[in-house]
N, C-alpha and C. Protein backbone atom coordinates (compact mmCIF):
# COMPACT_ATOMS: atom_id res chain seq x y z
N UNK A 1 0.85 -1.18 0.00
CA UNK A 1 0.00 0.00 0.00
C UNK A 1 0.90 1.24 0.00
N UNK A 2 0.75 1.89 -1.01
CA UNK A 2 1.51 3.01 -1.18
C UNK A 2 0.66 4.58 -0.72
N UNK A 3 1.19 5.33 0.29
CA UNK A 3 0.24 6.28 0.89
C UNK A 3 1.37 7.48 0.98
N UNK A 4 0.59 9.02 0.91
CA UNK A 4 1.45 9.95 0.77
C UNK A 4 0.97 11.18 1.95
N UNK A 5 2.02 11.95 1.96
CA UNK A 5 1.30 13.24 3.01
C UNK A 5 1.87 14.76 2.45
N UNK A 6 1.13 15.40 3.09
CA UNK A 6 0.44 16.84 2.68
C UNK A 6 2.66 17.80 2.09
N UNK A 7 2.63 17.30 3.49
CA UNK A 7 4.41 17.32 3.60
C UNK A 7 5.31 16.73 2.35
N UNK A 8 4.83 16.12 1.48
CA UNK A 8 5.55 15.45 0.25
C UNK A 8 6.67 13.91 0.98
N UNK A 9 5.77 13.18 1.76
CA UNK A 9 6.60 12.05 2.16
C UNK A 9 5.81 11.23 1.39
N UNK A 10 6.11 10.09 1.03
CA UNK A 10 5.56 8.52 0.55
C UNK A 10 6.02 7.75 2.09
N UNK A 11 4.82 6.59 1.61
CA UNK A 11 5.09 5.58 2.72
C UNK A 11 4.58 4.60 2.33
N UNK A 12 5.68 3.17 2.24
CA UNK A 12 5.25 2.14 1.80
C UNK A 12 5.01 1.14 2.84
N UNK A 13 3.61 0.49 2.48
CA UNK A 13 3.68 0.06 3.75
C UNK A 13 2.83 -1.38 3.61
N UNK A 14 3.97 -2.49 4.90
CA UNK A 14 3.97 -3.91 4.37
C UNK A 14 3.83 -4.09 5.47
N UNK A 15 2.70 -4.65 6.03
CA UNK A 15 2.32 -5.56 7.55
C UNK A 15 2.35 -3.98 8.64
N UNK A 16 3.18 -4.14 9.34
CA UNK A 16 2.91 -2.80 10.26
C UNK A 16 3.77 -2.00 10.11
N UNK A 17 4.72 -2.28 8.99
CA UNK A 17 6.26 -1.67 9.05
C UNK A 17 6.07 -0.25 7.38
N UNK A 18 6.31 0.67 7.81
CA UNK A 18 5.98 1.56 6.57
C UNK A 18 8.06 2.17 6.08
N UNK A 19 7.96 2.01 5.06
CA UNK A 19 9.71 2.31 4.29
C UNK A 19 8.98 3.88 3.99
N UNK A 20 9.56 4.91 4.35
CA UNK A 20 9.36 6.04 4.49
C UNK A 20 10.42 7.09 3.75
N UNK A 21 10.36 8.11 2.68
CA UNK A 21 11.29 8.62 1.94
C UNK A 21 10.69 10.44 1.62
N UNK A 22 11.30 11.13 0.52
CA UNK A 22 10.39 12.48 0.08
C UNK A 22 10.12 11.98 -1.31
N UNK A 23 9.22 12.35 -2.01
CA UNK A 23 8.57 12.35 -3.33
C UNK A 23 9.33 13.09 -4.06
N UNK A 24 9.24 12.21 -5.27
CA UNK A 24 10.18 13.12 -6.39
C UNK A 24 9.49 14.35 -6.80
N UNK A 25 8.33 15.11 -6.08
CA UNK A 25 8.08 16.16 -6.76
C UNK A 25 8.98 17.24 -4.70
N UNK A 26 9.27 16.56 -3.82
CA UNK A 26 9.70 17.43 -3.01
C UNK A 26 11.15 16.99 -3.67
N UNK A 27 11.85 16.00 -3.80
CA UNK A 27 13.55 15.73 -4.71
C UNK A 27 13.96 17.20 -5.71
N UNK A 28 12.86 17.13 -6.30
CA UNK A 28 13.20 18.21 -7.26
C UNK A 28 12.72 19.83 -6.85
N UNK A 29 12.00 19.77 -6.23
CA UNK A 29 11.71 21.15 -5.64
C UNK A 29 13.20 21.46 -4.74
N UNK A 30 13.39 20.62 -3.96
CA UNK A 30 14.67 20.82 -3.24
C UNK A 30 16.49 21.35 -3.93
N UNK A 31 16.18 20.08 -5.37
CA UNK A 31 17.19 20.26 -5.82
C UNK A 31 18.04 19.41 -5.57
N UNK A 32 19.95 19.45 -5.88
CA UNK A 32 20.79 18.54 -5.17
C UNK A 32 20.96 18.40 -4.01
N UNK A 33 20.65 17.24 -3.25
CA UNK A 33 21.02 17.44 -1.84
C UNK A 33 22.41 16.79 -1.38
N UNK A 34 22.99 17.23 -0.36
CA UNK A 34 24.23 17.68 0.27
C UNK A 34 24.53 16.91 1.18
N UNK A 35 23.40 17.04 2.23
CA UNK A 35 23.17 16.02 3.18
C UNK A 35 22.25 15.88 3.68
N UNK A 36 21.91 14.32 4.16
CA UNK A 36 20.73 13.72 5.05
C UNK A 36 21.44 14.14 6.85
N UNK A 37 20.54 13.79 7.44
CA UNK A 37 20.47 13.70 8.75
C UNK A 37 19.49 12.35 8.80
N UNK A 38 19.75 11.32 9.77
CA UNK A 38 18.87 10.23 9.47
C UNK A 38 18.56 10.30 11.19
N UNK A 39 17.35 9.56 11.48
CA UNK A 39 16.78 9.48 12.70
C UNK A 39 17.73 8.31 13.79
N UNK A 40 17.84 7.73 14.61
CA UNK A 40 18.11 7.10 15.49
C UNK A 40 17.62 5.53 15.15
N UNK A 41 17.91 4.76 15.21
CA UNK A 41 17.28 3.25 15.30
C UNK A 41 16.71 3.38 16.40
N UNK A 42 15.37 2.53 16.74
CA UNK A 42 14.99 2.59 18.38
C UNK A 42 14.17 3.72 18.66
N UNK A 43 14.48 4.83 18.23
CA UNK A 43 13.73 5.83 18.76
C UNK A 43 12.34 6.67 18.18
N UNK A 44 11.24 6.74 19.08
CA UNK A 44 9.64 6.91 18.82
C UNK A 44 9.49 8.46 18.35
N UNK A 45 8.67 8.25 17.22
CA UNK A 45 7.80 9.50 16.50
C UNK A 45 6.65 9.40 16.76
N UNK A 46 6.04 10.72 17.38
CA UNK A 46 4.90 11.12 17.09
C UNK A 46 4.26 11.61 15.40
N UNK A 47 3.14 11.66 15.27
CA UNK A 47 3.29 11.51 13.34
C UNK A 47 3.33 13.67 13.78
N UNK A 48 3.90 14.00 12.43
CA UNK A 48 4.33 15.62 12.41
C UNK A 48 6.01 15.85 13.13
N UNK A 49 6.38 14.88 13.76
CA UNK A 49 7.64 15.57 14.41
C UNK A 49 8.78 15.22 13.68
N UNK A 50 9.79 15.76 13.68
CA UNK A 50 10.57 16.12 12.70
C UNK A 50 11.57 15.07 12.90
N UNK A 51 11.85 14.30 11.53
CA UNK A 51 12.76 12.84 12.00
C UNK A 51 13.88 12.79 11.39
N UNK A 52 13.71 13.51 10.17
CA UNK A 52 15.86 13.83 9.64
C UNK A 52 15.31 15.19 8.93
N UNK A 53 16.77 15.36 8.58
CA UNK A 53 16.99 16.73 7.88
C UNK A 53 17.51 16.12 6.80
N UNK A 54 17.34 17.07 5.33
CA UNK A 54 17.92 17.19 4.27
C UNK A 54 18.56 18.34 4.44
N UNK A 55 19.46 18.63 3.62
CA UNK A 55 20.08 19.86 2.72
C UNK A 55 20.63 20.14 1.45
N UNK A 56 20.40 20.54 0.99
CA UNK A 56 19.93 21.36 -0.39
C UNK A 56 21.23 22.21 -0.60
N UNK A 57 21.70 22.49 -2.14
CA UNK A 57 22.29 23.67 -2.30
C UNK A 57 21.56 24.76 -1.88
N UNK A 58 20.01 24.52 -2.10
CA UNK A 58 19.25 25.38 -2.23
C UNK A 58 19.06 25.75 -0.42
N UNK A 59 18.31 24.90 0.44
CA UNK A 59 18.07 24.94 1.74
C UNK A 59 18.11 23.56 2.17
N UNK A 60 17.77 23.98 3.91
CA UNK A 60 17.41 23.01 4.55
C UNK A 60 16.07 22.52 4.44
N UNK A 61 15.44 21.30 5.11
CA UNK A 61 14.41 21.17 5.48
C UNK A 61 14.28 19.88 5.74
N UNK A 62 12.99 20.01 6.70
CA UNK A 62 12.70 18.67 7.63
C UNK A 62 11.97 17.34 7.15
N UNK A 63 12.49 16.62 7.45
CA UNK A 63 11.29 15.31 6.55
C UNK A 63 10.36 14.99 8.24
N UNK A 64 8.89 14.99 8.03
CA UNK A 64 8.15 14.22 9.11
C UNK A 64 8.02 13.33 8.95
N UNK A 65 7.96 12.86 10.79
CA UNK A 65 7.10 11.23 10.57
C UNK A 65 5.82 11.27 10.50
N UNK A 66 5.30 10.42 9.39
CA UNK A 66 4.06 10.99 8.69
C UNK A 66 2.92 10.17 10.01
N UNK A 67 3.11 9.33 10.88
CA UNK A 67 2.56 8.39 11.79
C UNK A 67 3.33 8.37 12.79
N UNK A 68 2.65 8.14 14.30
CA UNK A 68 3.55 7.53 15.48
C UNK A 68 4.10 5.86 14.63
N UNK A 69 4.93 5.85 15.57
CA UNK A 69 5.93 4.52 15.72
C UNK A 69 7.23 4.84 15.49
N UNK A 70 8.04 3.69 15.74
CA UNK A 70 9.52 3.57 16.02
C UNK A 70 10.28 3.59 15.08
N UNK A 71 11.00 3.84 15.00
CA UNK A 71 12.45 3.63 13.45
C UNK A 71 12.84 2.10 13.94
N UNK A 72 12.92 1.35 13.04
CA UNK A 72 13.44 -0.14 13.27
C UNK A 72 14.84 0.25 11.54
N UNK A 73 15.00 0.98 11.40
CA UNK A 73 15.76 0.29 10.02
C UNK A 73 16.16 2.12 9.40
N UNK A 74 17.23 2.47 9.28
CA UNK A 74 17.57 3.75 8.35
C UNK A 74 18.40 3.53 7.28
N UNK A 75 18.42 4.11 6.48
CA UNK A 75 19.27 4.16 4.91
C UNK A 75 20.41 4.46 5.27
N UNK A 76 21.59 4.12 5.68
CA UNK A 76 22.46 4.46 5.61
C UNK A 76 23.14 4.96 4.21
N UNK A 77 23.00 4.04 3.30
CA UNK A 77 23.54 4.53 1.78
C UNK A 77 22.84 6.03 1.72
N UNK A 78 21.94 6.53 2.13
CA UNK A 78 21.48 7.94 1.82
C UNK A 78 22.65 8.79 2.66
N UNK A 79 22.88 8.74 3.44
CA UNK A 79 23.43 9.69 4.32
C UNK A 79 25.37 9.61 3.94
N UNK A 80 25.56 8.91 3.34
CA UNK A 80 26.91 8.93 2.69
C UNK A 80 26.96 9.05 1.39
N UNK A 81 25.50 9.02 0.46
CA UNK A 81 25.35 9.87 -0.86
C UNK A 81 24.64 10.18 -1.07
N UNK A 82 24.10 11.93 -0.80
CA UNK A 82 22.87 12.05 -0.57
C UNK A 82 22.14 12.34 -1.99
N UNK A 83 22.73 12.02 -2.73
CA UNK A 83 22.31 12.12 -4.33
C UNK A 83 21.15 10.94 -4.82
N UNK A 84 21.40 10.13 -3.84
CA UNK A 84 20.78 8.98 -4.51
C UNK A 84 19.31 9.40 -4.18
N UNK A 85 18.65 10.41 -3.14
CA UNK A 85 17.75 10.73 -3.07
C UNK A 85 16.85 11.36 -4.20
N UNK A 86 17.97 12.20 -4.68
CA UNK A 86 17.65 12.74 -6.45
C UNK A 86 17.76 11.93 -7.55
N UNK A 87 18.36 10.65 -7.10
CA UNK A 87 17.83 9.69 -8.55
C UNK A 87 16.61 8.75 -8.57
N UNK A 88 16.44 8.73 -7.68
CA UNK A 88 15.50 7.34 -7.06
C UNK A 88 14.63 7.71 -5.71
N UNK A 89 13.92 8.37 -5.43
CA UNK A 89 13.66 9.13 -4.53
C UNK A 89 12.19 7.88 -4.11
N UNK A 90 11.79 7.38 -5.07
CA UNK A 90 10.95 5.99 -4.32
C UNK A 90 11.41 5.05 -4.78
N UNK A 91 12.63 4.88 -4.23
CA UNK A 91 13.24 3.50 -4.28
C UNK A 91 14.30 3.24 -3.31
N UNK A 92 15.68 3.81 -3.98
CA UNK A 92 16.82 3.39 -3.25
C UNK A 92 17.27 5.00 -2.22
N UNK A 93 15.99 5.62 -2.52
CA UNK A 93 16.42 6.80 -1.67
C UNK A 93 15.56 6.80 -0.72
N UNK A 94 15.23 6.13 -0.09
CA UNK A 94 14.37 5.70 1.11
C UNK A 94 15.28 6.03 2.02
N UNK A 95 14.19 7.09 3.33
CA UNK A 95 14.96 7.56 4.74
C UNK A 95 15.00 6.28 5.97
N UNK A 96 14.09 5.87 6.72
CA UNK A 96 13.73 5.10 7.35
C UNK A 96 12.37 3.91 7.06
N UNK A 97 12.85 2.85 8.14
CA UNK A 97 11.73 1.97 7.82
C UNK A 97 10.90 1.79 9.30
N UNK A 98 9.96 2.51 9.57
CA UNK A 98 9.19 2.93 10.74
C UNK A 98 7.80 1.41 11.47
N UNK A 99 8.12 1.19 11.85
CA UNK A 99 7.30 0.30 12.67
C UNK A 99 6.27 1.18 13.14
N UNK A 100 4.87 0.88 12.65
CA UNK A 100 3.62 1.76 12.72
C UNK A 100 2.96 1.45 14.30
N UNK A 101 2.47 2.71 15.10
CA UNK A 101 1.78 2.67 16.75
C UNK A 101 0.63 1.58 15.80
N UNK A 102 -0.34 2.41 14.77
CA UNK A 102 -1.48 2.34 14.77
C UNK A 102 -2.03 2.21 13.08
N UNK A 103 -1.71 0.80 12.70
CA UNK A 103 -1.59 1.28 10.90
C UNK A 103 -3.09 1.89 10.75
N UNK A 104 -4.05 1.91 11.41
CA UNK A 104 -5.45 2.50 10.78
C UNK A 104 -5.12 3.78 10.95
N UNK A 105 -4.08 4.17 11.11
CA UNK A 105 -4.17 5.58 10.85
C UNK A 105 -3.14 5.98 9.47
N UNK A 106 -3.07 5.10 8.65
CA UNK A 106 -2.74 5.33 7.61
C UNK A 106 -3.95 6.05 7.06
N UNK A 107 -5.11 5.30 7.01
CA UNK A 107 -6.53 5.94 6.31
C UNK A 107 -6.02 7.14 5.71
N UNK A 108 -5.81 8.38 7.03
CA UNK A 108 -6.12 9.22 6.94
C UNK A 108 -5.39 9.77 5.62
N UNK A 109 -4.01 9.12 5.28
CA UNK A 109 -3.67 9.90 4.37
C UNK A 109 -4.22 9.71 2.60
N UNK A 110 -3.21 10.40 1.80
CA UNK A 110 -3.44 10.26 0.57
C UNK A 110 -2.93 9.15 -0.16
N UNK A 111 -4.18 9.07 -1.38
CA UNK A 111 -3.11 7.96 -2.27
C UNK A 111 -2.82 8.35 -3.50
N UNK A 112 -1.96 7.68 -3.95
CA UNK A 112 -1.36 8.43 -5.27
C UNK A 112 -2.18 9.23 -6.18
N UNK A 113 -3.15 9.37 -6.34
CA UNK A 113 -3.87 10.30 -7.07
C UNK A 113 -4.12 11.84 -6.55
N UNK A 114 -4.73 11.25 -5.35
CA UNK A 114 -4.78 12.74 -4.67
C UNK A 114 -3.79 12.89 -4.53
N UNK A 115 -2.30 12.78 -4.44
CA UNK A 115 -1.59 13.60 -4.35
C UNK A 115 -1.16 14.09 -5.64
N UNK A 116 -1.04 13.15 -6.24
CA UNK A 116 -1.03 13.68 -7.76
C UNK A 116 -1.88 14.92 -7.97
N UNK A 117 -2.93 15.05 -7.75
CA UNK A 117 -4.29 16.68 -7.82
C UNK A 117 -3.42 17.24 -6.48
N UNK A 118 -2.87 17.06 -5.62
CA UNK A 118 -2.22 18.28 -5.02
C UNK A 118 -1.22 18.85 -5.77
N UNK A 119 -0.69 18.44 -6.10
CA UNK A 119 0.77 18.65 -6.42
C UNK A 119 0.67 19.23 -7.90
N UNK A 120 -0.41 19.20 -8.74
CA UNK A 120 -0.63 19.36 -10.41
C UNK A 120 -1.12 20.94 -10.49
């Protein structure tokens, strides 16, 4: 199940565990990025609070956790090339892999279409 938020995150999500990244329409708004900041293994998000940083030639900015739950798993390959975020931004440029509090609260978000009509 592929689900998106207002914030330009994707979240893929398999049993309770969601692989969490930015959308190639925030990749390219951003530009080349410089560096990741990646979250902690182990440690709990509330959904909205701020779980790594990018940076940009252009700027900084925050990626949310789009749901409560835990980081079980981070990209390391992102954070030692943060380019790969700009090639592959739903794939091999994945930030964390988040162990969900409460997957029914995926509902709430979008799916590829509507975000597609946000973003168009």
């Amino acid at each position: 199940m592929l689900k998106f938020t207002e914030e330009h995150e994707w979240l893929k999500i398999e049993g309770d565990v969601a692989t969490v990244g930015i959308t190639a329409h925030a990749a390219e708004q951003l530009g080349d990025l410089v560096y990741v900041e990646l979250p902690a293994v182990g440690a709990s998000f509330s959904k909205n609070d701020n779980a790594a940083t990018v940076e940009s030639v252009k700027a900084a900015s925050d990626v949310y956790c789009p749901l409560d739950g835990e980081i079980v798993a981070v990209n390391e390959a992102i954070a030692a090339d943060p380019a790969l975020v700009n090639s592959d931004p739903q794939g091999a440029g994945w930030f964390f892999k988040l162990k969900l509090a409460n997957l029914s609260d995926a509902d709430g978000l979008m799916d590829e279409d509507a975000y597609n009509r946000m973003i168009a």
